[in-house]
Protein backbone atom coordinates (compact mmCIF):
# COMPACT_ATOMS: atom_id res chain seq x y z
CA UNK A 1 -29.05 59.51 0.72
CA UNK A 2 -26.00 61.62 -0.41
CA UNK A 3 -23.73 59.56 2.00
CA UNK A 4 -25.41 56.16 0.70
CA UNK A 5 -24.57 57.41 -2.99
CA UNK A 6 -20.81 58.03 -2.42
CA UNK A 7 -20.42 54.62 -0.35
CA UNK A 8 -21.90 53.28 -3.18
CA UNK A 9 -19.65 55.15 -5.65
CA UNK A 10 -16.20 53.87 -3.48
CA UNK A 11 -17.48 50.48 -4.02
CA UNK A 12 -17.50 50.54 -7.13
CA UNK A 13 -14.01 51.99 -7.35
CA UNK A 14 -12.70 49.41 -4.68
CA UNK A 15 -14.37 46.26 -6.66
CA UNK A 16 -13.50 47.39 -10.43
CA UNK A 17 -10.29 46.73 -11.65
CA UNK A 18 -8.11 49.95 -11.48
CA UNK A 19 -6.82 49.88 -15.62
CA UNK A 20 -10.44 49.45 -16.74
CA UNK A 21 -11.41 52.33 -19.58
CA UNK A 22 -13.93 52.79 -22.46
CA UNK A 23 -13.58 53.96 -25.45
CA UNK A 24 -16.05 54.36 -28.13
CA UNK A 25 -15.12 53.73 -31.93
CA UNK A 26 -16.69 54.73 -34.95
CA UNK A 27 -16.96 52.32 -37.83
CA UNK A 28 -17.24 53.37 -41.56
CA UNK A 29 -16.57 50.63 -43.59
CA UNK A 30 -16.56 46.81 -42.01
CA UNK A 31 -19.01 45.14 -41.37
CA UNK A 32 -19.97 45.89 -37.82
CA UNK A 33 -19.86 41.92 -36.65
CA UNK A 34 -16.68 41.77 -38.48
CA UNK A 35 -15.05 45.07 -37.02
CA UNK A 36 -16.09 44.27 -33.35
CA UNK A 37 -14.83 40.46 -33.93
CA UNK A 38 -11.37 42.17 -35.09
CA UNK A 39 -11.42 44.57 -31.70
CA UNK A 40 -12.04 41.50 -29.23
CA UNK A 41 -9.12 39.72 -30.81
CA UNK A 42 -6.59 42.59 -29.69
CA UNK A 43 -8.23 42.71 -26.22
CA UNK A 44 -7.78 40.82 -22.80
CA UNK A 45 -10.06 38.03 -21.65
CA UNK A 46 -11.56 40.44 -19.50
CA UNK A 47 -12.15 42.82 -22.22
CA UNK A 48 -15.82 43.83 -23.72
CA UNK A 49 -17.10 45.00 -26.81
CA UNK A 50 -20.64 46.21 -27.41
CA UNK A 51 -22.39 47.32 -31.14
CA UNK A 52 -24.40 49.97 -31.66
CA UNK A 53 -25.34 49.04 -35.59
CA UNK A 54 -27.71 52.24 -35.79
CA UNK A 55 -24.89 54.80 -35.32
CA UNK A 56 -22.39 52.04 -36.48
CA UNK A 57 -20.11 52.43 -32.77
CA UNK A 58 -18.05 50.26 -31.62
CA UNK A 59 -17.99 50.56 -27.23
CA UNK A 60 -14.33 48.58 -25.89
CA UNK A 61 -14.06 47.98 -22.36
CA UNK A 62 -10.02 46.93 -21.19
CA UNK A 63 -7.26 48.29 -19.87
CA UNK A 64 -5.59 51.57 -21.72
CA UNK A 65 -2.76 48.92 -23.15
CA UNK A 66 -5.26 46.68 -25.24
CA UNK A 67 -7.35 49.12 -25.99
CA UNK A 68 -4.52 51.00 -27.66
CA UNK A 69 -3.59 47.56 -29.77
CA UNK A 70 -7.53 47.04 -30.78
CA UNK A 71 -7.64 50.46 -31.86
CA UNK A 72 -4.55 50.45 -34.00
CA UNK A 73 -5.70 46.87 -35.34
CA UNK A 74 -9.38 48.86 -36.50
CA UNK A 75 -7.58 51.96 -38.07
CA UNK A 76 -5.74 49.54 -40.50
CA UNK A 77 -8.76 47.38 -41.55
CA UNK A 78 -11.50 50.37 -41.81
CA UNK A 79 -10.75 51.30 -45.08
CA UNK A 80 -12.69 52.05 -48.17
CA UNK A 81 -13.04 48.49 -50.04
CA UNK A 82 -10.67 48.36 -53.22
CA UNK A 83 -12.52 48.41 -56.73
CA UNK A 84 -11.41 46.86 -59.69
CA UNK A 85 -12.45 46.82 -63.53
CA UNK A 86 -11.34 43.90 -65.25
CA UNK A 87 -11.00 44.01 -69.27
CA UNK A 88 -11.05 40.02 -70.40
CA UNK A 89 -10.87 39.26 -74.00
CA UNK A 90 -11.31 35.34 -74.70
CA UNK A 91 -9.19 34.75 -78.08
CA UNK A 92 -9.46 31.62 -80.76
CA UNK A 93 -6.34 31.86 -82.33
CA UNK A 94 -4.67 29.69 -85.34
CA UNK A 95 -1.20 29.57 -86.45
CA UNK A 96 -0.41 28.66 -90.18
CA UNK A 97 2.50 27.00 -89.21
CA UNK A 98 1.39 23.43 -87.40
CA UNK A 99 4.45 21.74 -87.22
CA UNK A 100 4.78 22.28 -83.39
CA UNK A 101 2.65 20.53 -80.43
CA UNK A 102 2.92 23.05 -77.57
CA UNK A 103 2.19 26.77 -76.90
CA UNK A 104 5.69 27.71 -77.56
CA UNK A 105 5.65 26.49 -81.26
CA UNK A 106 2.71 29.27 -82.04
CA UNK A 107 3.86 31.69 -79.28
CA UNK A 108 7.15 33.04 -77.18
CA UNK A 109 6.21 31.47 -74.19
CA UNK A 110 7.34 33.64 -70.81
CA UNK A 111 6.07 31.24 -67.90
CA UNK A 112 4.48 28.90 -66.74
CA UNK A 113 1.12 29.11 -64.80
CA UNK A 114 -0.97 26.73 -62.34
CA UNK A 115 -3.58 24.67 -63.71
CA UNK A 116 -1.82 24.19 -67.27
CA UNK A 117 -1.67 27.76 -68.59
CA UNK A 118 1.14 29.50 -69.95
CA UNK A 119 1.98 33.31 -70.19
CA UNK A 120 2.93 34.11 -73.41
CA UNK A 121 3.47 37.25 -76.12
CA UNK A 122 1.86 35.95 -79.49
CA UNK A 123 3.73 36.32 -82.36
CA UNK A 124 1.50 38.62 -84.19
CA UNK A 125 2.65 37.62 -87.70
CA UNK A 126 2.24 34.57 -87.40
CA UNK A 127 -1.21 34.04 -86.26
CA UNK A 128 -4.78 34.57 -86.98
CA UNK A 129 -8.22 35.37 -84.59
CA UNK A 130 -11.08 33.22 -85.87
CA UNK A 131 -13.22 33.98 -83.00
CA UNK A 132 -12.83 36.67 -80.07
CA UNK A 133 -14.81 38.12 -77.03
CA UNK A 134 -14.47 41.07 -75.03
CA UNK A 135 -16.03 41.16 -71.65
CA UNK A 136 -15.81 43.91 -68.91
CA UNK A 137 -15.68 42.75 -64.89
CA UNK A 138 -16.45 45.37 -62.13
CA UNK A 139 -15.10 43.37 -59.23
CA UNK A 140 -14.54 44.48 -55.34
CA UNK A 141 -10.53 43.12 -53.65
CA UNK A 142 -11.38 39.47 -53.08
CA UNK A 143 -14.57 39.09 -53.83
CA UNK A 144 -14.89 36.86 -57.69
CA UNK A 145 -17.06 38.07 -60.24
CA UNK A 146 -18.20 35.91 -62.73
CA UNK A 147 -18.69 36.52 -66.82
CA UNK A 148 -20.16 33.59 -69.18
CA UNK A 149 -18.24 33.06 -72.29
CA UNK A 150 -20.53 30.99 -74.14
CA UNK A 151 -21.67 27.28 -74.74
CA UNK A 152 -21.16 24.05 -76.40
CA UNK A 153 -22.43 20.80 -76.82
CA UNK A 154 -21.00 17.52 -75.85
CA UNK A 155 -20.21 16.37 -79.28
CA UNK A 156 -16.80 13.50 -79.32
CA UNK A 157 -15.75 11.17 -76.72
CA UNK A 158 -13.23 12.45 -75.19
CA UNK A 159 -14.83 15.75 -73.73
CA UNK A 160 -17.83 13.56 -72.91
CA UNK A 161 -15.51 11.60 -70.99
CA UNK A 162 -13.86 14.35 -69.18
CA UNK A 163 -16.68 16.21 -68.44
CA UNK A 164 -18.43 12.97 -66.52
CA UNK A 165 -15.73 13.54 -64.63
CA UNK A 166 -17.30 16.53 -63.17
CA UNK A 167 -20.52 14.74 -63.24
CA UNK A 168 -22.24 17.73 -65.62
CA UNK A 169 -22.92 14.69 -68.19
CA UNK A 170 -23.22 10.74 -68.46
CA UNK A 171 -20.49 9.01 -70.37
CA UNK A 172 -22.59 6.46 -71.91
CA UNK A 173 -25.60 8.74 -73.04
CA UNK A 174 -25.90 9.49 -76.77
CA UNK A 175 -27.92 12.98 -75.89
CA UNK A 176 -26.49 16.04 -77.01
CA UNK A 177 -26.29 18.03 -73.58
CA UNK A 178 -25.62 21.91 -74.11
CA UNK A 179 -23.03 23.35 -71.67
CA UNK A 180 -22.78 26.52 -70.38
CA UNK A 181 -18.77 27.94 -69.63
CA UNK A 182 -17.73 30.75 -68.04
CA UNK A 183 -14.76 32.03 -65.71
CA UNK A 184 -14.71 33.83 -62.15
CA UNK A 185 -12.55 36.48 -61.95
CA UNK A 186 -11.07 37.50 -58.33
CA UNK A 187 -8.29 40.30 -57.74
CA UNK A 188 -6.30 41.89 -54.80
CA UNK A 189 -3.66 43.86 -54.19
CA UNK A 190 -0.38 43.30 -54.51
CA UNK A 191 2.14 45.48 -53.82
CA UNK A 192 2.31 49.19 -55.06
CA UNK A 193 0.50 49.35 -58.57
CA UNK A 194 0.58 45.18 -59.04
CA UNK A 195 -2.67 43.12 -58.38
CA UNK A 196 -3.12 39.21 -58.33
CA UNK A 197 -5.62 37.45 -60.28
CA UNK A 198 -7.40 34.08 -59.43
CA UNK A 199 -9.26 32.65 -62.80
CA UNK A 200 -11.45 29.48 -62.43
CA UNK A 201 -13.01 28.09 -65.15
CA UNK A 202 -16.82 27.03 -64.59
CA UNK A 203 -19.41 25.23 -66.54
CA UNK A 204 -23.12 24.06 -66.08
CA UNK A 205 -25.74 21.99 -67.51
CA UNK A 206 -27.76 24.95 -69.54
CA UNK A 207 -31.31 23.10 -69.46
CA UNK A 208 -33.31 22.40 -66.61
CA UNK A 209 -33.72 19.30 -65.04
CA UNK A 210 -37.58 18.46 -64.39
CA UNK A 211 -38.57 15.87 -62.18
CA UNK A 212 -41.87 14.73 -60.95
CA UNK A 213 -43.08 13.55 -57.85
CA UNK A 214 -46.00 11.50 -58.01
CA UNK A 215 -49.13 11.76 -55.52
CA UNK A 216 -51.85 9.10 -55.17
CA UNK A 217 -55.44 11.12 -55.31
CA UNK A 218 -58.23 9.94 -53.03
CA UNK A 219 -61.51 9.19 -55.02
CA UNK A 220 -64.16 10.59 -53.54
CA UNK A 221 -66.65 8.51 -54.96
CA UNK A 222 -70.10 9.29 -56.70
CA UNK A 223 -72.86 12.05 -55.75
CA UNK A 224 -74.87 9.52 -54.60
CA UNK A 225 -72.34 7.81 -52.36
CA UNK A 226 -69.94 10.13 -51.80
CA UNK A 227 -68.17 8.11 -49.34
CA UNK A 228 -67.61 5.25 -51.67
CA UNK A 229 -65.30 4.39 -54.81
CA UNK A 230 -67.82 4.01 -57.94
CA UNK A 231 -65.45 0.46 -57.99
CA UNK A 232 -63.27 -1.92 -56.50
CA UNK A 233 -61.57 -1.71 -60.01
CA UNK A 234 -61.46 1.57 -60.62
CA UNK A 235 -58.12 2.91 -62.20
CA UNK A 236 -55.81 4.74 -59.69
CA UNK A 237 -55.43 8.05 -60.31
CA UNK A 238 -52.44 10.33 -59.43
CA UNK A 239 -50.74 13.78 -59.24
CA UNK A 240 -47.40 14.45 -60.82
CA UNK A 241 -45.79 17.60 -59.51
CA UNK A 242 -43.35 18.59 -61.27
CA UNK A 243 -39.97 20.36 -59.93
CA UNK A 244 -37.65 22.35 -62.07
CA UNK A 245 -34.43 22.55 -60.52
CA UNK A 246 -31.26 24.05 -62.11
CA UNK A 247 -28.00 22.78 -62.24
CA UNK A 248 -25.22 23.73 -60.01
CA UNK A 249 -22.32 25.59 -61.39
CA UNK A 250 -19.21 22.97 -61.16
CA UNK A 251 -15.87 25.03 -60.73
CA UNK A 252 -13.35 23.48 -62.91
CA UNK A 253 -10.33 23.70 -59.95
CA UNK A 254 -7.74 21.78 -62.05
CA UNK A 255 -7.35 24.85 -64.52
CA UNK A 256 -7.86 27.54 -62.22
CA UNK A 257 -4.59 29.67 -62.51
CA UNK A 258 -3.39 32.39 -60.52
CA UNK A 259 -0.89 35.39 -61.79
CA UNK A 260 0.38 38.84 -60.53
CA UNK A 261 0.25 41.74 -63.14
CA UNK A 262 0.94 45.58 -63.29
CA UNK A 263 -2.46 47.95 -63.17
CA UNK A 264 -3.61 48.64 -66.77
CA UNK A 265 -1.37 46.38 -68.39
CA UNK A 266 -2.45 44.32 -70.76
CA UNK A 267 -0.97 40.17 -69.85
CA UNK A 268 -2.05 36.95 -72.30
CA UNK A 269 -2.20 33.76 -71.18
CA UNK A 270 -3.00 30.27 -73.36
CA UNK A 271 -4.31 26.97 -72.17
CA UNK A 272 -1.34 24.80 -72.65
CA UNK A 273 -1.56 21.55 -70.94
CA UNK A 274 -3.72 18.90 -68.24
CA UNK A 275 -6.84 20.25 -66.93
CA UNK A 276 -6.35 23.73 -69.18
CA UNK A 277 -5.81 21.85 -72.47
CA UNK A 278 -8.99 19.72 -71.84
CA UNK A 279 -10.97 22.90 -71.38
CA UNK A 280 -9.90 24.85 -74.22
CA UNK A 281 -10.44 21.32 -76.48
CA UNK A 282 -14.05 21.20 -75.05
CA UNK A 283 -13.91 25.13 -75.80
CA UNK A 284 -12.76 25.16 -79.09
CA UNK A 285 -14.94 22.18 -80.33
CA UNK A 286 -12.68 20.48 -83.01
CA UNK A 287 -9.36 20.91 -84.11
CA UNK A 288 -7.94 22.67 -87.22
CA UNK A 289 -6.63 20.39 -89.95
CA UNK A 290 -4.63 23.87 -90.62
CA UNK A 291 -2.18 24.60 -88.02
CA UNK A 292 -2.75 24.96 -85.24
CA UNK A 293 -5.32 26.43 -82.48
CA UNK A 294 -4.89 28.07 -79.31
CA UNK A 295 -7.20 29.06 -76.39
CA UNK A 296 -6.32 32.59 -75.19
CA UNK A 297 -6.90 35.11 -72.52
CA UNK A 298 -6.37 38.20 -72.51
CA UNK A 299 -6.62 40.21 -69.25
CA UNK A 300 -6.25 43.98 -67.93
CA UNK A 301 -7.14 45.08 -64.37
CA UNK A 302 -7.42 48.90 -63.25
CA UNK A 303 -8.58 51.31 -60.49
């Protein structure tokens, strides 16, 4: 038996490739599918890796070389998950002076964003808040969170028009549709003390749809006859089921904008022009006969 056992042993040795090696990880914050995904990528095409998802391990089987790369790959990605609080303050504001027809003539503008916005520093004598909301975001690095900002209803043409566009109402329909608005917030880092901020504007239909779905109901005739209909002319009878189903949330892509920004630093940003101007039209309702009006964000992201 004991000779069978170490003939059995060489064999082994002989038939397995003489770099092979184990090595056992320990995962404490990927996802385990997503951890042993990254590890196969750094190994050979003979290389193995096995999850234990109870004790959260990690078993690689390759050669010393690419086992060395898949562990130096994990080390870098297995880190705590970043956590952000973003401070968002959504701003109405009005300028006396309305002699202007862009940002700049009610603010200093400092550059230009995607999607139609503008970074600016408001001139703070020279302009008044009619309406203002503070909201407070506790996101996770690249993952959005999402805050509503309020609603309105599709009053004049021109925002019915646009928002047909994004199919949330009909151009041609006199009813008074309320909309729901919001924007998703989504941060990561960049660079030592700077993050970058994604902000997409969304909107959705704020009652439910109902529709019915009709079902024909077998008569089952009289006590006496059970079998047969009390008439050939009896009226048809039937079901309606009704379904509520809610409408989906259409991202507004045209005005999303994206910026970089210091940690706890306070940046301000107005809808200036294309997809950005429309919203903040639809946003603000009407325009001021007084000046004139400006859709504003303020933002501030810290640890």
């Amino acid at each position: 038996m004991k000779k069978i056992l170490v003939s059995l042993s060489l064999w082994l040795w002989l038939v397995s490739p003489a770099f092979a090696a184990s090595e056992v990880i320990e995962v404490f914050f990927l996802p385990m599918q997503e951890a042993a995904d990254a590890a196969q990528s750094q190994l050979s095409e003979q290389g193995k890796v096995a999850i234990i998802t109870s004790r959260r391990m990690l078993i690689l089987d390759d050669d010393s070389a690419h086992l060395k790369k898949a562990k130096a790959l994990l080390k870098q990605l297995d880190q705590p998950v970043q956590q952000y609080t973003a401070y968002v303050e959504i701003e109405d504001v009005r300028t006396d002076q309305g002699s202007g027809t862009g940002v700049s003539s009610a603010h200093l503008a400092t550059g230009s964003l995607p999607g139609g916005w503008a970074r600016i520093q408001l001139d703070e004598s020279n302009h008044k808040s009619k309406n203002s909301s503070r909201f407070q975001l506790r996101i996770t690095a690249n993952q959005p969170g999402s805050l509503e900002v309020g609603t309105l209803q599709t009053l004049n043409r021109e925002t019915r028009a646009w928002l047909s566009g994004y199919g949330l109402v009909k151009l041609n329909s006199v009813e008074l549709i309320p909309i729901t608005s919001g924007f998703k917030v989504q941060a990561w880092p960049s660079g030592q003390d700077q993050v970058r901020i994604r902000i997409v504007p969304w909107m959705q239909r704020k009652a439910a749809q109902v529709t019915g779905q009709h079902e024909m109901l077998v008569d089952l005739g009289t006590a006496r006859s059970p079998n047969t209909p009390p008439s050939n002319t009896a009226n048809m009878r039937y079901n309606a089921t009704p379904r509520v189903r809610q409408a989906d949330i259409v991202e507004i892509s045209g005005a999303a904008t994206e910026l970089t920004i210091p940690l706890d630093q306070t940046v301000t940003i107005a809808a200036s022009q294309n997809e950005a101007g429309r919203l903040a039209s639809a946003l603000l309702s009407r325009h001021s006969s007084i000046g004139k009006r400006s859709f504003v964000i303020r933002v501030r992201v810290t640890r």
